[in-house]
Structures are given as structure tokens and as C-alpha cells.
Protein backbone atom coordinates (compact mmCIF):
# COMPACT_ATOMS: atom_id res chain seq x y z
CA UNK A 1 -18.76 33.81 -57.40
CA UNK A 2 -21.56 33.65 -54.78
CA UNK A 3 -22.10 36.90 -53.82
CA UNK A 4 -21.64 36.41 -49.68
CA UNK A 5 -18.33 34.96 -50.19
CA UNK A 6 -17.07 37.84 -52.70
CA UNK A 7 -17.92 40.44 -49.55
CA UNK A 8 -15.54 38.85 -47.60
CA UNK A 9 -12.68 39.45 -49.97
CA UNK A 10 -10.28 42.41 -49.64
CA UNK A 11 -11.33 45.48 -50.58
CA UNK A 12 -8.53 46.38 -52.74
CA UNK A 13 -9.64 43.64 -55.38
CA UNK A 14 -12.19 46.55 -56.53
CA UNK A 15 -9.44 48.84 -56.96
CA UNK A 16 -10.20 50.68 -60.00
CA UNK A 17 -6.24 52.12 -60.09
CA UNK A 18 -3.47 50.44 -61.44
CA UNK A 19 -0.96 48.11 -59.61
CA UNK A 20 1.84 46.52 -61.49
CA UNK A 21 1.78 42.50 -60.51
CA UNK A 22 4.59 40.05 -59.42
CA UNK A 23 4.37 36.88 -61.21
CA UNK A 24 5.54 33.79 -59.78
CA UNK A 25 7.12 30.32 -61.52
CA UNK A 26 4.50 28.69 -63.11
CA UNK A 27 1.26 28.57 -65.42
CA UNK A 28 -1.02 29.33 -62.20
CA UNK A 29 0.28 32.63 -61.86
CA UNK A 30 1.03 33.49 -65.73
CA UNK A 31 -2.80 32.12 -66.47
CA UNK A 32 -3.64 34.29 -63.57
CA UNK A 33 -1.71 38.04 -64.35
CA UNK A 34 -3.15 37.11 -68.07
CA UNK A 35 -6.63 37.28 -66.52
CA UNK A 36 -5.80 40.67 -64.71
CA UNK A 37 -4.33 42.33 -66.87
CA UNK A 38 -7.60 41.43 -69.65
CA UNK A 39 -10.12 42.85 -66.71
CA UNK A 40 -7.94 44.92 -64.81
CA UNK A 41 -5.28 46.14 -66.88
CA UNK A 42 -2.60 45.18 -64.62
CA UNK A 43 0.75 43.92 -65.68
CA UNK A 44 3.48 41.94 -64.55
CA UNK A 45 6.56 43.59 -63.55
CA UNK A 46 8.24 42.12 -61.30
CA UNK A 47 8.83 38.18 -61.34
CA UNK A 48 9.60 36.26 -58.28
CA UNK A 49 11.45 33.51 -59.06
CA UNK A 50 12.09 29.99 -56.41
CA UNK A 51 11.42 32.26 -53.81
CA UNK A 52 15.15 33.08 -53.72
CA UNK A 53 15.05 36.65 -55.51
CA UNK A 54 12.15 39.03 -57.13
CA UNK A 55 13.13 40.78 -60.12
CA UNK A 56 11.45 44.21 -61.87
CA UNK A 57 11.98 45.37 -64.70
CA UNK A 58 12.48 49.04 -66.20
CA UNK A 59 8.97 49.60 -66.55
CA UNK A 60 7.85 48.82 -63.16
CA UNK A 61 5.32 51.74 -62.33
CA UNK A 62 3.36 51.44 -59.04
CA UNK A 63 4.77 51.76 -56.05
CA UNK A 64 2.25 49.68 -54.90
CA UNK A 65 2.44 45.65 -55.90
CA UNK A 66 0.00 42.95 -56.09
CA UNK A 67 1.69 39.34 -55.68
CA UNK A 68 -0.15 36.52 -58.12
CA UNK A 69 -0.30 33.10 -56.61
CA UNK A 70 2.12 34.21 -54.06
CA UNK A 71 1.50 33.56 -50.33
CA UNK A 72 2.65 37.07 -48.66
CA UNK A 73 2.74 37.64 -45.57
CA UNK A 74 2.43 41.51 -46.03
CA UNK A 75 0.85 43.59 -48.83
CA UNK A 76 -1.48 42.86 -51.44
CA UNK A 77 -1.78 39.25 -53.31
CA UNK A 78 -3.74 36.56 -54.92
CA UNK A 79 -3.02 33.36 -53.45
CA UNK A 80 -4.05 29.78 -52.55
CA UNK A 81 -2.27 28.69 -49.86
CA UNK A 82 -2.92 27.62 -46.36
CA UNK A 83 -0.82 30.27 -44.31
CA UNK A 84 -2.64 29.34 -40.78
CA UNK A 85 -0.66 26.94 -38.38
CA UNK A 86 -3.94 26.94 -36.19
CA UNK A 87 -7.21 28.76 -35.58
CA UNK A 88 -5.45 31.90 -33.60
CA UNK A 89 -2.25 31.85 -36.18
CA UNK A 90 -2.47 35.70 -37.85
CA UNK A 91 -2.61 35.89 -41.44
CA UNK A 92 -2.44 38.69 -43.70
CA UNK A 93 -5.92 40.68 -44.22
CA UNK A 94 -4.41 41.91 -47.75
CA UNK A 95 -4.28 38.51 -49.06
CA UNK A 96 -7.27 37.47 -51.40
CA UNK A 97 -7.51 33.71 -50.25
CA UNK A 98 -10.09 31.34 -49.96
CA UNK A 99 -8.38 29.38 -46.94
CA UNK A 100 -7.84 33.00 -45.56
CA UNK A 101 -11.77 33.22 -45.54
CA UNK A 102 -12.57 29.74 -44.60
CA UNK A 103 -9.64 29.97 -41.67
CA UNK A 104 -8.46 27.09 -42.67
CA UNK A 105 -5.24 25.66 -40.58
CA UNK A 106 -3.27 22.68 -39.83
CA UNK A 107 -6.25 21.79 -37.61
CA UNK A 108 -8.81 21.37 -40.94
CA UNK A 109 -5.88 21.14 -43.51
CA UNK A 110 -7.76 18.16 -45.52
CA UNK A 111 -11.02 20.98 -45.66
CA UNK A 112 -9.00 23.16 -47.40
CA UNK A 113 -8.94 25.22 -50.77
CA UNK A 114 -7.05 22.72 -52.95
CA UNK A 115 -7.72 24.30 -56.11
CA UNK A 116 -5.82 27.41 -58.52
CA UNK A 117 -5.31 30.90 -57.45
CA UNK A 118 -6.78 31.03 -61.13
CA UNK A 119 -10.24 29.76 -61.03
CA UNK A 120 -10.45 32.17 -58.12
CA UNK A 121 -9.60 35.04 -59.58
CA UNK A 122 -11.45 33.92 -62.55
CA UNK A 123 -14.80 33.17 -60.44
CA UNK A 124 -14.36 36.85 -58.61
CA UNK A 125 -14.18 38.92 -61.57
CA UNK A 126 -17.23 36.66 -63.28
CA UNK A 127 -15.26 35.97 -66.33
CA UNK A 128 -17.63 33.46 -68.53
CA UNK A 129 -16.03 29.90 -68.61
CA UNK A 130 -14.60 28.53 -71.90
CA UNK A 131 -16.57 26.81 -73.98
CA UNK A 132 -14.28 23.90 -75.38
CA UNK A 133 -14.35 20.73 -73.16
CA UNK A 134 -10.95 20.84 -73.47
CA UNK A 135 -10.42 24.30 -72.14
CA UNK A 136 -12.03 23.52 -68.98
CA UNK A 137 -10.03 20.21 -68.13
CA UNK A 138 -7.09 22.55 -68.98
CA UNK A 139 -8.28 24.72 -66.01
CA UNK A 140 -9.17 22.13 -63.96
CA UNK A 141 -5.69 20.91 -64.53
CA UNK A 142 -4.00 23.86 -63.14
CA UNK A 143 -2.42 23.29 -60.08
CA UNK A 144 -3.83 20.26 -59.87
CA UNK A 145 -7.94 21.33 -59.26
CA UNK A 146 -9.05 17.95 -60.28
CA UNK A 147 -7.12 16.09 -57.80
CA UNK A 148 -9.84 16.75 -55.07
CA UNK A 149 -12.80 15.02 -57.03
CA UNK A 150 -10.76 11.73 -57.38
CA UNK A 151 -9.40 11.59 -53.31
CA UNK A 152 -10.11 8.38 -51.86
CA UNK A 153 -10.53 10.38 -48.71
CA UNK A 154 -14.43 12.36 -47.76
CA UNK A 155 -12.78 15.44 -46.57
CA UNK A 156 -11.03 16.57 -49.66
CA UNK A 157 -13.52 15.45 -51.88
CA UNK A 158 -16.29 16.95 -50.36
CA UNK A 159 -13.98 20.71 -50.31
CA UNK A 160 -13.66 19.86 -54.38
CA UNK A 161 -17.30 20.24 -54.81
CA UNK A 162 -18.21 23.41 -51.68
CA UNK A 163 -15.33 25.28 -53.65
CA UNK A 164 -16.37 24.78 -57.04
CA UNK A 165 -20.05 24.81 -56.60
CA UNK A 166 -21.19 26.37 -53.92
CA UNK A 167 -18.15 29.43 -53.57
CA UNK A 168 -17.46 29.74 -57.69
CA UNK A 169 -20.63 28.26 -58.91
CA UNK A 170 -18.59 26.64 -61.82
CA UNK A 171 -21.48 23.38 -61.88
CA UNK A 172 -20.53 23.06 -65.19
CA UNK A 173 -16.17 22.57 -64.16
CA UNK A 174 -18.33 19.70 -61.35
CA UNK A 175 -19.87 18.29 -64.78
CA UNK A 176 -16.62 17.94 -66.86
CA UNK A 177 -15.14 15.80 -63.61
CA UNK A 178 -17.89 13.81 -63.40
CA UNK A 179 -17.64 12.59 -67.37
CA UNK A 180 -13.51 11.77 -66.96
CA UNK A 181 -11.39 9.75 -65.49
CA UNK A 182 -7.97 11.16 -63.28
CA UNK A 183 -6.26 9.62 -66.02
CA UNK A 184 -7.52 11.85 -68.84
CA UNK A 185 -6.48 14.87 -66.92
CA UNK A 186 -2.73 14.11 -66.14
CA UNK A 187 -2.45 13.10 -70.12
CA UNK A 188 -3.29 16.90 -70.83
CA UNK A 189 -0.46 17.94 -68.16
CA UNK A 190 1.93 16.12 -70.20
CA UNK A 191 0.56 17.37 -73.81
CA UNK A 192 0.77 20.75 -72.77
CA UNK A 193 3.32 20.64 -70.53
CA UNK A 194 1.50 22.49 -67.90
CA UNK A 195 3.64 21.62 -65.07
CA UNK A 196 6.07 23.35 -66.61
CA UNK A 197 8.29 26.18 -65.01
CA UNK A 198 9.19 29.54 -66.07
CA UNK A 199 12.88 30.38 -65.55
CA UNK A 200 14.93 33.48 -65.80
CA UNK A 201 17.89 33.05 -67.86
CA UNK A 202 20.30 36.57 -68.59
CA UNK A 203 17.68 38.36 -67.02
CA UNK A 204 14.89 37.47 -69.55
CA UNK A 205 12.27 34.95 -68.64
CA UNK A 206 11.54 31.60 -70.85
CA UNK A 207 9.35 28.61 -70.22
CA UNK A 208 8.83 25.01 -71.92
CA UNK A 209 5.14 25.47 -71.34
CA UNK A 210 3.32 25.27 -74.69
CA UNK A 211 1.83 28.08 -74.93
CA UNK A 212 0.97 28.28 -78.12
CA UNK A 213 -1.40 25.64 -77.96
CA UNK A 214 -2.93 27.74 -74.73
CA UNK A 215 -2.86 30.80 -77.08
CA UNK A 216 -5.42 28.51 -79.91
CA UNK A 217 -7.20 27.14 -76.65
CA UNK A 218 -8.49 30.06 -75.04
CA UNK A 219 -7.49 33.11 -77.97
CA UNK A 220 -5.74 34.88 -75.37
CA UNK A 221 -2.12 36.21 -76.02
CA UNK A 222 -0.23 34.13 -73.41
CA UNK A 223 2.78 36.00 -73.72
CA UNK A 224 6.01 36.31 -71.46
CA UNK A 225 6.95 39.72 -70.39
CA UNK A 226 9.49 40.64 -72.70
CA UNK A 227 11.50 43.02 -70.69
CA UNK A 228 14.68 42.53 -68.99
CA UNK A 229 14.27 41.94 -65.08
CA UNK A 230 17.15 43.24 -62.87
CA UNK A 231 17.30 42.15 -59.48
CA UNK A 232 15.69 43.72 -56.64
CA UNK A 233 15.68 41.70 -53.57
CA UNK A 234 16.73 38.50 -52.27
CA UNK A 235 15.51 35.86 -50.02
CA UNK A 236 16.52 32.77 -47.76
CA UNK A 237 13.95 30.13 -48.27
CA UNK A 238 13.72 27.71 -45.01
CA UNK A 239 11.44 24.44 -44.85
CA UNK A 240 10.55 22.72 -42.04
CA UNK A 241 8.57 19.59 -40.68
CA UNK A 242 6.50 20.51 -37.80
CA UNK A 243 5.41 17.65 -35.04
CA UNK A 244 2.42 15.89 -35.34
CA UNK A 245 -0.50 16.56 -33.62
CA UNK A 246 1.02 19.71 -31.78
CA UNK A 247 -0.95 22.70 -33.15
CA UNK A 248 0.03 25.25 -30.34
CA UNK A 249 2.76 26.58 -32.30
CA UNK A 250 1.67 29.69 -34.26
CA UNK A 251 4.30 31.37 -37.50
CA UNK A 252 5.98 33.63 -34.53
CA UNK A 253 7.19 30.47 -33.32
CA UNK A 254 9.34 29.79 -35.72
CA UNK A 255 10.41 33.06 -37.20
CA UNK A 256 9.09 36.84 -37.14
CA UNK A 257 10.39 38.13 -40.31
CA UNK A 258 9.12 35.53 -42.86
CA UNK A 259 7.89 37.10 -45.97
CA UNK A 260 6.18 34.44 -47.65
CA UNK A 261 4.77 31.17 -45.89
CA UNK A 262 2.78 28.49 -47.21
CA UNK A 263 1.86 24.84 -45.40
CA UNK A 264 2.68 22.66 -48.52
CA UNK A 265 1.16 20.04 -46.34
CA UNK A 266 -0.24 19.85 -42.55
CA UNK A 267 2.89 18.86 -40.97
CA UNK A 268 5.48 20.72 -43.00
CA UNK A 269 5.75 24.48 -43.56
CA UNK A 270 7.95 26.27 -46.31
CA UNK A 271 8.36 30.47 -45.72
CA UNK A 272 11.30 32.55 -46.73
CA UNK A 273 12.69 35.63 -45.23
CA UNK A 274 13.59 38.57 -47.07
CA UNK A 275 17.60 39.09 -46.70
CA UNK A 276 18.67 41.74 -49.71
């Protein structure tokens, strides 16, 4: 990652002490807490699952938590969100976000980030790319990274290429679009599955996700924590469509106790509030 934007990152993502992480749904954040925990040594405890409830399990051990591809609204997380509903919206300072950095808000929304909380985290900590060509359509698949690089539209395109090139200098993840077509892509999401969701199910968590094939991929474990997760807290998870061109309205305006909050699009916002 170019060195100017890594400065403007939290502080905390230097943190040589250990945190214990809180994995979300989906291959994003499992990809991601595999990551930390290989360069960090930070593990997932806790899992929040559909934004309803977060479980931990019996080994939880920091009292301090990092959320992984979560958009929190207080405390410490990895995410890739746009959490702004305008240019004077606040945000959290904990969060390690590239939209965060960029301010991005309804008012840019198409200028935005639309890439993994993965190749982030991957970029920040310098990890060397794969070297398969398969492996890096596989990242590029994640959450959909690709998706910029075919937009019929200049202002998403054009974020596709700052964000890759110029912010995680991965010219060589540019290259690999470049030599494909969209099509080749979504036929990987479907081989591997990596749209899948992880679930809990009698407190232990499972996926259809085949990762085994990731495991051959990129020789990394890609294991689920095995533990048992009891549940810890529980949330009411509100969406909303907002009006169109009106940007006055800031995340106060609508409620003051969200604890996650992510614009899934400009004119619709999705946050939940923590209820227990």
C-alpha cells in the first residue's frame, strides 16, 4: 500500500498486542481474519451473524475486539463500507476504511471504495500477491472487486483502477482484469461457491463455501472456528430508503444508538441497534 495512504489509517492497525476478532457471514471476512491471524496472530472469537446477534465463544480472550468486514459505528474494525450520509456525517475514527479516508458519502457514492475489506487488509500489511492466475481472479472475486472495471458508468470505473493502483499498488490484480471478460469471473463465484454464507447451526458455525479448493488455491488452512459460540448480544436490524437528492440528513437523523450502519447503496441505508 502507498505509503501516504497507510499514514492515514488508525493507529491501532500497528498494534503489536493481541485482539480476538469478530467475524462476520461470509468469505470477505473469513479470507480476511485468515489473513490476521497469519500476520497478526489474531483469532476469531466472536461471530456476528445477519446482524441480528454476535456470538463468542469460551475462548474469547481480549477484552478488547476488532470487527472484520463489519461497519461499526464504535470500536475497532476492518471494513468497506460507506458509513457517511454527507460530507459533515461523523464516522468512526477506529474504523480502518478506505471510504472513511476518502470521505466518501451519498454525495460521491459512485467514487467510492467498491472493492473487499480483504485486498485492503491484504495491501496494508504488504502480504505478496498469489502467484496462480487463478488465485488472483479468486480475490478479485471477493465481494465483487471486479465489478468496478466492467461499469458502463466513468465514475466507478475510474475508483476500480485509483483503488487498486494507485492506493494498493496491485498493477498486476489491474492486469488480470484487463486479460478477462466479467463473464469468466462470475463462473469462478459459482465453482467455488464464493457467495456463499456461513451459518450458525447448534451453536457451531458451517458454510457451503468450498473451501477446500481455497485451502489447494492459496495453501492456507481456511478453517472454521471450531468452538461452540454462545450468545452474547442481540440486535434489531432496520433498513431504510432515504429521498433523493436530499443530503442534509446526517445518521443522528434517523437514530442515535445504531451500532452498525452501512449505505448498501446512495439512497438506502441499512444500520442495526444493539437491543440485548
Amino acid at each position: 500500500m502507498k505509503k501516504e495512504i497507510k499514514e492515514k489509517f488508525p493507529k491501532w492497525v500497528n498494534d503489536k498486542k493481541y485482539y480476538d476478532l469478530i467475524l462476520s457471514n461470509d468469505l470477505d471476512s473469513l479470507f480476511s481474519c485468515q489473513l490476521l491471524e497469519l500476520v497478526k496472530g489474531w483469532k476469531p472469537e466472536y461471530f456476528n451473524y445477519n446482524f441480528s446477534a454476535m456470538g463468542i465463544t469460551e475462548n474469547a480472550k481480549s477484552n478488547e475486539i476488532i470487527g472484520v468486514d463489519l461497519s461499526l459505528c464504535v470500536g475497532k474494525t476492518f471494513d468497506n463500507h460507506v458509513v457517511l450520509m454527507n460530507e459533515y456525517d461523523w464516522y468512526n475514527p477506529e474504523s480502518a476504511n478506505f471510504n472513511i479516508i476518502d470521505r466518501i458519502s451519498r454525495e460521491n457514492y459512485f467514487s467510492k471504495y467498491c472493492g473487499s475489506t480483504l485486498l485492503m487488509i491484504w495491501s496494508l500489511y504488504d502480504i505478496p500477491l498469489p502467484a496462480s492466475e487463478e488465485a488472483k481472479m479468486i480475490l478479485l472475486c471477493i465481494d465483487s472487486t471486479f465489478k468496478g472495471y466492467y461499469c458502463g458508468y466513468p465514475l466507478p470505473k475510474a475508483a476500480n483502477k485509483k483503488y487498486l493502483i494507485d492506493y494498493m499498488e496491485f498493477p498486476e490484480l489491474y492486469e488480470v482484469l484487463q486479460t478477462h471478460k466479467q463473464s469468466d469471473f462470475t463462473y469462478l463465484i459459482r465453482k467455488y461457491n464464493l457467495s456463499g454464507k456461513i451459518r450458525l447451526e447448534k451453536g457451531y458455525l458451517h458454510t457451503d463455501i468450498d473451501l477446500e479448493a481455497l485451502r489447494e488455491i492459496f495453501n492456507l488452512p481456511f478453517l472454521l472456528p471450531e468452538n461452540r459460540f454462545y450468545k452474547k448480544e442481540e440486535y434489531e436490524s432496520n433498513a431504510m430508503r432515504l429521498p433523493k437528492g436530499n443530503y442534509r440528513w446526517g445518521k443522528d437523523d434517523i437514530s442515535q444508538e445504531m451500532y452498525s450502519v452501512a449505505l448498501t447503496k446512495r439512497d438506502f441505508i441499512n444500520y442495526s441497534i444493539r437491543i440485548d
